[in-house]
C-alpha atoms as a PDB file:
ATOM      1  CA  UNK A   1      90.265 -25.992  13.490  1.00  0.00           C
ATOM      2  CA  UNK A   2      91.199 -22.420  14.494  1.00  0.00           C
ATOM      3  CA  UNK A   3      91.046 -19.900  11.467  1.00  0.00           C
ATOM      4  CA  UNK A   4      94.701 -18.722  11.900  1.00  0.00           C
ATOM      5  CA  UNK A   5      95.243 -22.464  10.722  1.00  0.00           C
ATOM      6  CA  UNK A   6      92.831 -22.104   7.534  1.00  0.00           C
ATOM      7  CA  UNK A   7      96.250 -19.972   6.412  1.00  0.00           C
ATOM      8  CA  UNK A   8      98.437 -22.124   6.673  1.00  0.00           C
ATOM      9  CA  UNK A   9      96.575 -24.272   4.873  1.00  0.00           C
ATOM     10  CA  UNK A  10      97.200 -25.889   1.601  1.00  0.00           C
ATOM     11  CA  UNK A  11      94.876 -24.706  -1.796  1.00  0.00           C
ATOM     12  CA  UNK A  12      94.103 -28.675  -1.717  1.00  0.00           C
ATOM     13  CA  UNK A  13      93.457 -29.051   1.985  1.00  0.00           C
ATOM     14  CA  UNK A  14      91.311 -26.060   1.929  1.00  0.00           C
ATOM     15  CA  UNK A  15      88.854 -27.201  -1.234  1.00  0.00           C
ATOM     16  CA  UNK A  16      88.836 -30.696   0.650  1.00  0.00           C
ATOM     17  CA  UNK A  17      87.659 -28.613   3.696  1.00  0.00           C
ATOM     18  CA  UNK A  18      85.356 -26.720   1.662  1.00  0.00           C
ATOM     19  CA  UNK A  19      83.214 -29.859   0.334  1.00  0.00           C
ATOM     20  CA  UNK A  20      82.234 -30.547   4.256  1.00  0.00           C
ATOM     21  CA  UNK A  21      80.279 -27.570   3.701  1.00  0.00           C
ATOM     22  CA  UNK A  22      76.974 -27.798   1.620  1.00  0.00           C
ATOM     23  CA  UNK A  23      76.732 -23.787   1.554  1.00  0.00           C
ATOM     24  CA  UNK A  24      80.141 -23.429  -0.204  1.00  0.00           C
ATOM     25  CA  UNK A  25      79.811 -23.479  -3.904  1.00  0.00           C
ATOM     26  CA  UNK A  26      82.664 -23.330  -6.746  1.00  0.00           C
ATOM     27  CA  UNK A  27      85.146 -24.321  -4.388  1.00  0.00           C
ATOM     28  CA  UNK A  28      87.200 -25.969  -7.381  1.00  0.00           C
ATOM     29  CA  UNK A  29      87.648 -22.192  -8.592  1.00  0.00           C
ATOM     30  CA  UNK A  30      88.454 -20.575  -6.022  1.00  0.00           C
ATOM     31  CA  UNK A  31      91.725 -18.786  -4.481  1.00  0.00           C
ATOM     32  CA  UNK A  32      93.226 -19.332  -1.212  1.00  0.00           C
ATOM     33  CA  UNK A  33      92.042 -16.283   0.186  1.00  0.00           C
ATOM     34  CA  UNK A  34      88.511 -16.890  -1.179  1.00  0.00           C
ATOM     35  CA  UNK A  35      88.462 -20.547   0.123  1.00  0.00           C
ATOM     36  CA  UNK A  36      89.913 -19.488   3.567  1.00  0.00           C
ATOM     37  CA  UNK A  37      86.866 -16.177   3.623  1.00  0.00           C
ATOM     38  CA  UNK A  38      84.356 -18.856   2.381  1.00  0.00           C
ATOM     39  CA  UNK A  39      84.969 -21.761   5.077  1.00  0.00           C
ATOM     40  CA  UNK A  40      85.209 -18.984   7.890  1.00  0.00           C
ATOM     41  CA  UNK A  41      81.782 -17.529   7.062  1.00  0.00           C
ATOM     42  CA  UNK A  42      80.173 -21.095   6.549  1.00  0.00           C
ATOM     43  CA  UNK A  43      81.278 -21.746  10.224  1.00  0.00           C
ATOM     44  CA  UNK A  44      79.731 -18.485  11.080  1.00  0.00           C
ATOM     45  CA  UNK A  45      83.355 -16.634  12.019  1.00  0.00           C
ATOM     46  CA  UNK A  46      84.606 -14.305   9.291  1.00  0.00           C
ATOM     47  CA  UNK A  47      87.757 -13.002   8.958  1.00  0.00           C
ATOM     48  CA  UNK A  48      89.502 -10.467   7.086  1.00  0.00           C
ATOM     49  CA  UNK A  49      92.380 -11.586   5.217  1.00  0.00           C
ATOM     50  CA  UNK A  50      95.057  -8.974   4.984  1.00  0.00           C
ATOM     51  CA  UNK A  51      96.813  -9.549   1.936  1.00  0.00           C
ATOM     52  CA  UNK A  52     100.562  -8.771   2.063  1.00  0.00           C
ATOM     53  CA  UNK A  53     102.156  -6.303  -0.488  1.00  0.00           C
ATOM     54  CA  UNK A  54     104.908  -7.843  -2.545  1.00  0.00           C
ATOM     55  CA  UNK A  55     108.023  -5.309  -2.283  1.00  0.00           C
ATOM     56  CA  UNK A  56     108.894  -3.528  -5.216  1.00  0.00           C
ATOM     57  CA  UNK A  57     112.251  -2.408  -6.396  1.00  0.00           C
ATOM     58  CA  UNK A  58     112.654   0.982  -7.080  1.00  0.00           C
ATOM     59  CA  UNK A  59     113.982   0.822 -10.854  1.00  0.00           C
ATOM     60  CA  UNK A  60     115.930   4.001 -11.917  1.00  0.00           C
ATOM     61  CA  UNK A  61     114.080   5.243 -15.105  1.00  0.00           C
ATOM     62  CA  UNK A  62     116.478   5.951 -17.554  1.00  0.00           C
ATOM     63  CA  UNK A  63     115.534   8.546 -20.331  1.00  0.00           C
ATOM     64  CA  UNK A  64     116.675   6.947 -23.812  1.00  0.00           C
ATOM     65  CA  UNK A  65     116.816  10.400 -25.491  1.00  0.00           C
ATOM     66  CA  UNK A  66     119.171  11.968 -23.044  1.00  0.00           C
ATOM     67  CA  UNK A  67     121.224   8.470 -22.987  1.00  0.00           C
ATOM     68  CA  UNK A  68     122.019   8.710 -26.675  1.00  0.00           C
ATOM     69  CA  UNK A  69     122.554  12.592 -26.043  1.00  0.00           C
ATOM     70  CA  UNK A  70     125.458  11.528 -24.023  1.00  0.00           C
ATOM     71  CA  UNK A  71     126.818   8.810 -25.804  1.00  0.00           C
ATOM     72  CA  UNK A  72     126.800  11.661 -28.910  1.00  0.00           C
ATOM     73  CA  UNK A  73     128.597  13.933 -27.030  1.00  0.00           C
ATOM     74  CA  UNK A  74     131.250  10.827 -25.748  1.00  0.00           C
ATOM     75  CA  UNK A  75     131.617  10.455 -29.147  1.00  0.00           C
ATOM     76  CA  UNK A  76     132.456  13.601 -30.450  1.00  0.00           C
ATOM     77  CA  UNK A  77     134.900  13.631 -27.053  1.00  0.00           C
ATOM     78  CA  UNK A  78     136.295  10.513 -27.974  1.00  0.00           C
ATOM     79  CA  UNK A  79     137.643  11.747 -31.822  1.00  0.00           C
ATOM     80  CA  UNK A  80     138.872  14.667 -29.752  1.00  0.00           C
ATOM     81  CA  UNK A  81     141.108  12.469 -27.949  1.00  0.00           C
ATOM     82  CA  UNK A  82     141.844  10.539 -30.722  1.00  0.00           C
ATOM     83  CA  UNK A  83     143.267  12.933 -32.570  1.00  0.00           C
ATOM     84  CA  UNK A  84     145.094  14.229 -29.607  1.00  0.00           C
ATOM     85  CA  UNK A  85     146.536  10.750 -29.593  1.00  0.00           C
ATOM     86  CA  UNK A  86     145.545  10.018 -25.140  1.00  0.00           C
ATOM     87  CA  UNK A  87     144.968   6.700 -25.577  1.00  0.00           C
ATOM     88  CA  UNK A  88     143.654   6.434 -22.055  1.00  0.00           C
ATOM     89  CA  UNK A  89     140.672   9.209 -22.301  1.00  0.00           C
ATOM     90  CA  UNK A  90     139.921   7.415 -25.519  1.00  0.00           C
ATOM     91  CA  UNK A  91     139.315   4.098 -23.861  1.00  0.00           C
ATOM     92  CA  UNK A  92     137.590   5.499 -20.532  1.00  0.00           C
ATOM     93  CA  UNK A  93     135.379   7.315 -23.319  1.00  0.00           C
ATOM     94  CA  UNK A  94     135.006   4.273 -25.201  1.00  0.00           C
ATOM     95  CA  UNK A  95     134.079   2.560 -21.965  1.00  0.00           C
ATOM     96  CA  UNK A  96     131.638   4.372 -21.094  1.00  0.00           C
ATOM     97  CA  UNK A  97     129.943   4.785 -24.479  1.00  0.00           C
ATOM     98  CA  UNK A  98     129.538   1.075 -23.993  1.00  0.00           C
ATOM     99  CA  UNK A  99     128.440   0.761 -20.724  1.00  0.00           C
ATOM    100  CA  UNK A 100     125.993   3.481 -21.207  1.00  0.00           C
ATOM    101  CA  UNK A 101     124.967   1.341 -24.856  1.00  0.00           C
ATOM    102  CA  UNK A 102     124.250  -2.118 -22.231  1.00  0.00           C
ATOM    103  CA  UNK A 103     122.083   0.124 -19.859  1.00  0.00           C
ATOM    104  CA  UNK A 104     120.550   1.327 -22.809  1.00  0.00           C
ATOM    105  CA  UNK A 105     119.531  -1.921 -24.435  1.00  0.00           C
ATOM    106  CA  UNK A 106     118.825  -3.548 -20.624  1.00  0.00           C
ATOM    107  CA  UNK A 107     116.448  -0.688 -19.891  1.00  0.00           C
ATOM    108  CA  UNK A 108     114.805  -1.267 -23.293  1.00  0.00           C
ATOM    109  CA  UNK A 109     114.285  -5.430 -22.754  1.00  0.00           C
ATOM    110  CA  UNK A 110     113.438  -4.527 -18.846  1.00  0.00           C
ATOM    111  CA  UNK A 111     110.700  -2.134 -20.532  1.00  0.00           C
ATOM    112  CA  UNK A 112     109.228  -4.744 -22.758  1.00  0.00           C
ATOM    113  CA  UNK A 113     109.191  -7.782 -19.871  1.00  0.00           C
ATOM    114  CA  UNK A 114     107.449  -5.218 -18.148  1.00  0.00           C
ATOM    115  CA  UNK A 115     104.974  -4.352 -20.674  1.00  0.00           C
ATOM    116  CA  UNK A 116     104.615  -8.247 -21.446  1.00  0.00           C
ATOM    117  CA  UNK A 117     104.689  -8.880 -17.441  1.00  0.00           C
ATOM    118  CA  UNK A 118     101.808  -6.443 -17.372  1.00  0.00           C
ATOM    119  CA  UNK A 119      99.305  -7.966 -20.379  1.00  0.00           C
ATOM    120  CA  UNK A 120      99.978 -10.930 -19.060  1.00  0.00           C
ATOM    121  CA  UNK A 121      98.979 -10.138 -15.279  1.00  0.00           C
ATOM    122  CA  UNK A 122      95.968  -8.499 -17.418  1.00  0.00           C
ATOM    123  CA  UNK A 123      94.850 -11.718 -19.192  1.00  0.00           C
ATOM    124  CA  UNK A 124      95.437 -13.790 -16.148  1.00  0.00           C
ATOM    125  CA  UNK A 125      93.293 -11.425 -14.120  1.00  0.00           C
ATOM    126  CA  UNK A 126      90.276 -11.201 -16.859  1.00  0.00           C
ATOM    127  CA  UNK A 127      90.777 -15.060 -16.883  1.00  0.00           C
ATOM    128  CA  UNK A 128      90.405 -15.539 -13.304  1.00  0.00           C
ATOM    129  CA  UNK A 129      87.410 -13.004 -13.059  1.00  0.00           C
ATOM    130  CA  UNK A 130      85.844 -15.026 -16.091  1.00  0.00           C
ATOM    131  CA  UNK A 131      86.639 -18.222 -14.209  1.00  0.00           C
ATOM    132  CA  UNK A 132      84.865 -16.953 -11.244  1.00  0.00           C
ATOM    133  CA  UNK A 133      81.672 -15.682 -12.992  1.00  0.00           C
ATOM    134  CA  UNK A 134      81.415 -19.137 -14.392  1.00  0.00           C
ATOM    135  CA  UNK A 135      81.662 -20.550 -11.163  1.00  0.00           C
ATOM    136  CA  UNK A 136      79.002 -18.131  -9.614  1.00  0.00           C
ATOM    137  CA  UNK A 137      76.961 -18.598 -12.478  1.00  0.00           C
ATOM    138  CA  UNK A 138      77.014 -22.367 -12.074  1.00  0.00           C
ATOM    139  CA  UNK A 139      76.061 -22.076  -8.345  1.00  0.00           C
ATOM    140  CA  UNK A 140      73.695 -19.723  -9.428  1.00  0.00           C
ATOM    141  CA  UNK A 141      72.270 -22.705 -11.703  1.00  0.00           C
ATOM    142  CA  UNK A 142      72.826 -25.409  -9.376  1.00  0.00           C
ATOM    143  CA  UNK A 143      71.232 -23.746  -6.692  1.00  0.00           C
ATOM    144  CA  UNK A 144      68.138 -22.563  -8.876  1.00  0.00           C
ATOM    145  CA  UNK A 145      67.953 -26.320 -10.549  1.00  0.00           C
ATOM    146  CA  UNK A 146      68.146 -27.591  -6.353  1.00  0.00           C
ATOM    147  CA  UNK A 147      65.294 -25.107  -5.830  1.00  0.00           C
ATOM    148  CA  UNK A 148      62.791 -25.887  -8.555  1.00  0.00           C
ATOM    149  CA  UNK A 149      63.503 -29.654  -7.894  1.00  0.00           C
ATOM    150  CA  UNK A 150      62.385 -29.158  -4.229  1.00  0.00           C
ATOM    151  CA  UNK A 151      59.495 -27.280  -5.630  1.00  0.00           C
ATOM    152  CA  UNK A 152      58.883 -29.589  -7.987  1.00  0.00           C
ATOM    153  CA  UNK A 153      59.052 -32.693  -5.066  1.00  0.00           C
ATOM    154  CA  UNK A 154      56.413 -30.442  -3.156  1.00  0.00           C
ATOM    155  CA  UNK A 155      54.501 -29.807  -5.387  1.00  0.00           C
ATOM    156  CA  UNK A 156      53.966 -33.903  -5.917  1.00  0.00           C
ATOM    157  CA  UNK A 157      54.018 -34.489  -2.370  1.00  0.00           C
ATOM    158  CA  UNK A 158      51.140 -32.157  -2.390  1.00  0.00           C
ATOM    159  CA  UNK A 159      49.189 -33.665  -5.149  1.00  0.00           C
ATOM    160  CA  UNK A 160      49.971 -36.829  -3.910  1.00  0.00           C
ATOM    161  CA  UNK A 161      48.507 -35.937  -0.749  1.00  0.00           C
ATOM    162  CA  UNK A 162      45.584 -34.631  -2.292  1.00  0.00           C
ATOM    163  CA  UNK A 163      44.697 -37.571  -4.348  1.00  0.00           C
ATOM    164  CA  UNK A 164      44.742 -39.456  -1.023  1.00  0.00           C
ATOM    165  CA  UNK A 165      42.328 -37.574   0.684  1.00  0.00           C
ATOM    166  CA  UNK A 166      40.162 -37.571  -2.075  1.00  0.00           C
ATOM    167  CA  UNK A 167      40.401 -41.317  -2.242  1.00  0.00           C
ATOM    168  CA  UNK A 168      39.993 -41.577   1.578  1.00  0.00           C
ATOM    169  CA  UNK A 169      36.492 -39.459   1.472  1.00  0.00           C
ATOM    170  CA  UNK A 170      35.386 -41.610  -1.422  1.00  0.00           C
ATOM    171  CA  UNK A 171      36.141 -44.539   0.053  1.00  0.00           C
ATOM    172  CA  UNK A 172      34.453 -43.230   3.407  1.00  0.00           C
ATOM    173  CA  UNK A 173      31.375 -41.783   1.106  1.00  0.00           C
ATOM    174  CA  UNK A 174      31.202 -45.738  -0.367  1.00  0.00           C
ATOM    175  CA  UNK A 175      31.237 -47.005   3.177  1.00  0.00           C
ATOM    176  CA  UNK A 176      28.427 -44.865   4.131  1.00  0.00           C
ATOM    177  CA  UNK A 177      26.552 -45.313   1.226  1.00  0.00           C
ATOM    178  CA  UNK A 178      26.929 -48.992   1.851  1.00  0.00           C
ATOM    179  CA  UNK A 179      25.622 -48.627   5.241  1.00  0.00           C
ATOM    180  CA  UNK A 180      22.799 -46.695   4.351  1.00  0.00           C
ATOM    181  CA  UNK A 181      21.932 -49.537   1.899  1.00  0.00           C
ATOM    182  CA  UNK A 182      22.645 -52.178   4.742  1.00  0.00           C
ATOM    183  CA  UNK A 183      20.115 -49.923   7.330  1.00  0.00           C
ATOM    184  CA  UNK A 184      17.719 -49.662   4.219  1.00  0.00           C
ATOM    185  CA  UNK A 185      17.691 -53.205   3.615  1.00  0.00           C
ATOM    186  CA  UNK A 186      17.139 -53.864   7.319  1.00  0.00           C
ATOM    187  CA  UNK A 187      14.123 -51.315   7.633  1.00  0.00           C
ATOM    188  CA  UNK A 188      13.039 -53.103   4.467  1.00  0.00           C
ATOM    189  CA  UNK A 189      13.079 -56.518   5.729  1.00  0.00           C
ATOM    190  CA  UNK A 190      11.603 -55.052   9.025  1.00  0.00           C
ATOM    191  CA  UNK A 191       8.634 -53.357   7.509  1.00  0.00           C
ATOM    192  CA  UNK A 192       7.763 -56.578   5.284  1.00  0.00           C
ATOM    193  CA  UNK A 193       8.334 -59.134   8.247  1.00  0.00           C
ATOM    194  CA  UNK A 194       5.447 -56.824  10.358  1.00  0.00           C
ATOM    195  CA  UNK A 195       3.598 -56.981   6.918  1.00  0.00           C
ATOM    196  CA  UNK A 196       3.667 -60.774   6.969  1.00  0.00           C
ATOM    197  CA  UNK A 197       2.911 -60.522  10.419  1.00  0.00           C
ATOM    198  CA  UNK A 198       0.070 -58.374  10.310  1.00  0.00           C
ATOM    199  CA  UNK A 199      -1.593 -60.381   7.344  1.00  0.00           C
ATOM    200  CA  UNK A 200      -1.187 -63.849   9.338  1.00  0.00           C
ATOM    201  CA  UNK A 201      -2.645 -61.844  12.155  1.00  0.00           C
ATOM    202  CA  UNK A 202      -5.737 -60.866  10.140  1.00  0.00           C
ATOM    203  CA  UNK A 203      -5.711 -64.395   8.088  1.00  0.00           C
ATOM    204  CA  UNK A 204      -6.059 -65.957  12.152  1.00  0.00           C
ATOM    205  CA  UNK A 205      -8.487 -63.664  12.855  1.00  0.00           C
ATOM    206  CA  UNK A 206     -10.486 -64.200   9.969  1.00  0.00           C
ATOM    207  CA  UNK A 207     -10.614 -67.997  10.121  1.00  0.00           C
ATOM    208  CA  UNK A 208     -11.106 -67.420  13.923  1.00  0.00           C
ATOM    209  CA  UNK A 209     -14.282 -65.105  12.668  1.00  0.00           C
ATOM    210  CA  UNK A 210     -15.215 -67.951   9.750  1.00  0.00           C
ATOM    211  CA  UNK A 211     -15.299 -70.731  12.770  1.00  0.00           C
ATOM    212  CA  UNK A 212     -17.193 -68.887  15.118  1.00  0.00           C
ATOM    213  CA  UNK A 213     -19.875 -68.285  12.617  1.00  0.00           C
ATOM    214  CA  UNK A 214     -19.569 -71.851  11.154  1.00  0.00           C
ATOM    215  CA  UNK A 215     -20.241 -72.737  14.769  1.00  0.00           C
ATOM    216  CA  UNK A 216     -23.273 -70.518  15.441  1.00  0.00           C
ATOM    217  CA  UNK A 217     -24.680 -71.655  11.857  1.00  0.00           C
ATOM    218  CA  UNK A 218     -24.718 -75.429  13.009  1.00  0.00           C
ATOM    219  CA  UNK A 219     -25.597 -74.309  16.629  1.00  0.00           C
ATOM    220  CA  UNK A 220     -28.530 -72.593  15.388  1.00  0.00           C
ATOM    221  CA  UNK A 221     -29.488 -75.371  12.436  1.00  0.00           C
ATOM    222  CA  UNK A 222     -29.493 -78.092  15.328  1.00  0.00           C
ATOM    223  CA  UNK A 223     -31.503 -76.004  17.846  1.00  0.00           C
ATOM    224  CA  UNK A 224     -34.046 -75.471  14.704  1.00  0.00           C
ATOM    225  CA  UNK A 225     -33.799 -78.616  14.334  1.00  0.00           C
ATOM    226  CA  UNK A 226     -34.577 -79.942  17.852  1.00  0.00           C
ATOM    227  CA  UNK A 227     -37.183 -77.020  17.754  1.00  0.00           C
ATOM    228  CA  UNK A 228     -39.145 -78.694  14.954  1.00  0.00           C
ATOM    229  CA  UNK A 229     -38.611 -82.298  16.018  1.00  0.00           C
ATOM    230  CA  UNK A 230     -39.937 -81.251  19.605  1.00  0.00           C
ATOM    231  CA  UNK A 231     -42.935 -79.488  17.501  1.00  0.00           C
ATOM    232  CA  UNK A 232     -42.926 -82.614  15.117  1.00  0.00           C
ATOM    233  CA  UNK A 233     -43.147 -84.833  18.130  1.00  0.00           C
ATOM    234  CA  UNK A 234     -45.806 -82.530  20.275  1.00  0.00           C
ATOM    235  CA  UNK A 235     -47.952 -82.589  16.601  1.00  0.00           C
ATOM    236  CA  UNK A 236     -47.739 -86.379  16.608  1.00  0.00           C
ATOM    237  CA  UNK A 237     -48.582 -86.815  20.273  1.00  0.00           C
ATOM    238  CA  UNK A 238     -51.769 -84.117  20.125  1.00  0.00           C
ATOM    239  CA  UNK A 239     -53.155 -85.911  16.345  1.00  0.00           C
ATOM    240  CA  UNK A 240     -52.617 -89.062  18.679  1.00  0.00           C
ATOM    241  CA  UNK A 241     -54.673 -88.250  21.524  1.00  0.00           C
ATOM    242  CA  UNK A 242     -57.305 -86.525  19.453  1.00  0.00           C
ATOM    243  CA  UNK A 243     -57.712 -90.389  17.514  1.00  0.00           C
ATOM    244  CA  UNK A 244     -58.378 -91.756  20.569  1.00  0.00           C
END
């Protein structure tokens, strides 16, 4: 839409236009000229909006006190002619007395419309420019309330975040710790199985030690024994040969 359309534009149309645009705020109390400013900046194309003069008739001022000055002096004309009997100046006088009476009276009610036209442009102007603080207060509001709530959603998002790195590095502390205990437990097992080991080792070589000896003892009680029974037998032989 071209901006020499946003003109011709409705007040409706133009607040409907307005809500498309997230950066326009108050739109419901705005003016046609603010509305059609407002849109043109939010596409990024301002305009200037030339407002046209309204016309104004020039009113003749009409000075009451020189009015009834004349109308005085009609008067004292007028009982001048009625005494000279011209009927005809008398009612051209009397004429004009009340014609200058009507603009007297119409200049008078003109005066106070005007006055009244006037406080009432006045109140209608101090209503509109309390209208529009309200609104720019309320944007003022709505945009600090949209900026402490994204704060606010950061701020969570952040402590949020935080809590789940601190639950991820004590869950990955746990999982090392339970390693740890699983390598401990291994090295444990480990060092007792080449404990067991070792003792069997030295139990074998022990009874392996026990055996031999066992072995030698008998060895050596059955050669001391063969020694004495060969004596025993060479004894018995000799005491035999020296009976006979």
């Amino acid at each position: 839409m071209e901006e020499k359309d946003l003109t011709k534009m409705t007040v409706t149309k133009l607040k409907e236009e307005a809500k498309k645009y997230t950066s326009i705020h108050g739109a419901s109390a705005m003016k046609k000229e603010e509305l059609v400013r407002a849109i043109a900046d939010a596409r990024g194309e301002p305009i200037e909006i030339k407002k046209k003069k309204p016309r104004k008739k020039k009113k003749k001022v009409i000075n009451i006190a020189d009015v009834k000055k004349q109308i005085k002096d009609l008067r004292a004309k007028k009982e001048e002619a009625k005494k000279a009997k011209d009927e005809k100046t008398v009612d051209r006088l009397r004429k004009k007395i009340k014609k200058l009476k009507r603009n007297t009276r119409k200049s008078a009610k003109e005066k106070a419309e005007e006055t009244a036209a006037e406080k009432k442009a006045a109140a209608k102007d101090k209503a509109d420019a309390e209208k529009k603080a309200t609104a720019e207060k309320k944007a003022t509001a709505e945009k600090k309330a949209a900026a402490e709530k994204k704060a606010t959603a950061e701020k969570k998002a952040a402590a949020e975040e935080k809590d789940a790195a601190e639950d991820k590095a004590t869950a990955e502390k746990k999982a090392t710790a339970k390693d740890k205990a699983t390598e401990d437990k291994a090295a444990a097992e480990k060092k007792a199985a080449a404990k067991d080991k070792a003792a069997a080792e030295d139990k074998a070589a022990a009874e392996d030690k026990a055996a031999t000896e066992k072995k030698a003892t008998a060895e050596g009680k059955a050669e001391t024994e063969d020694k004495k029974a060969t004596e025993d037998k060479a004894a018995a032989e000799k005491k035999k040969e020296e009976k006979a």
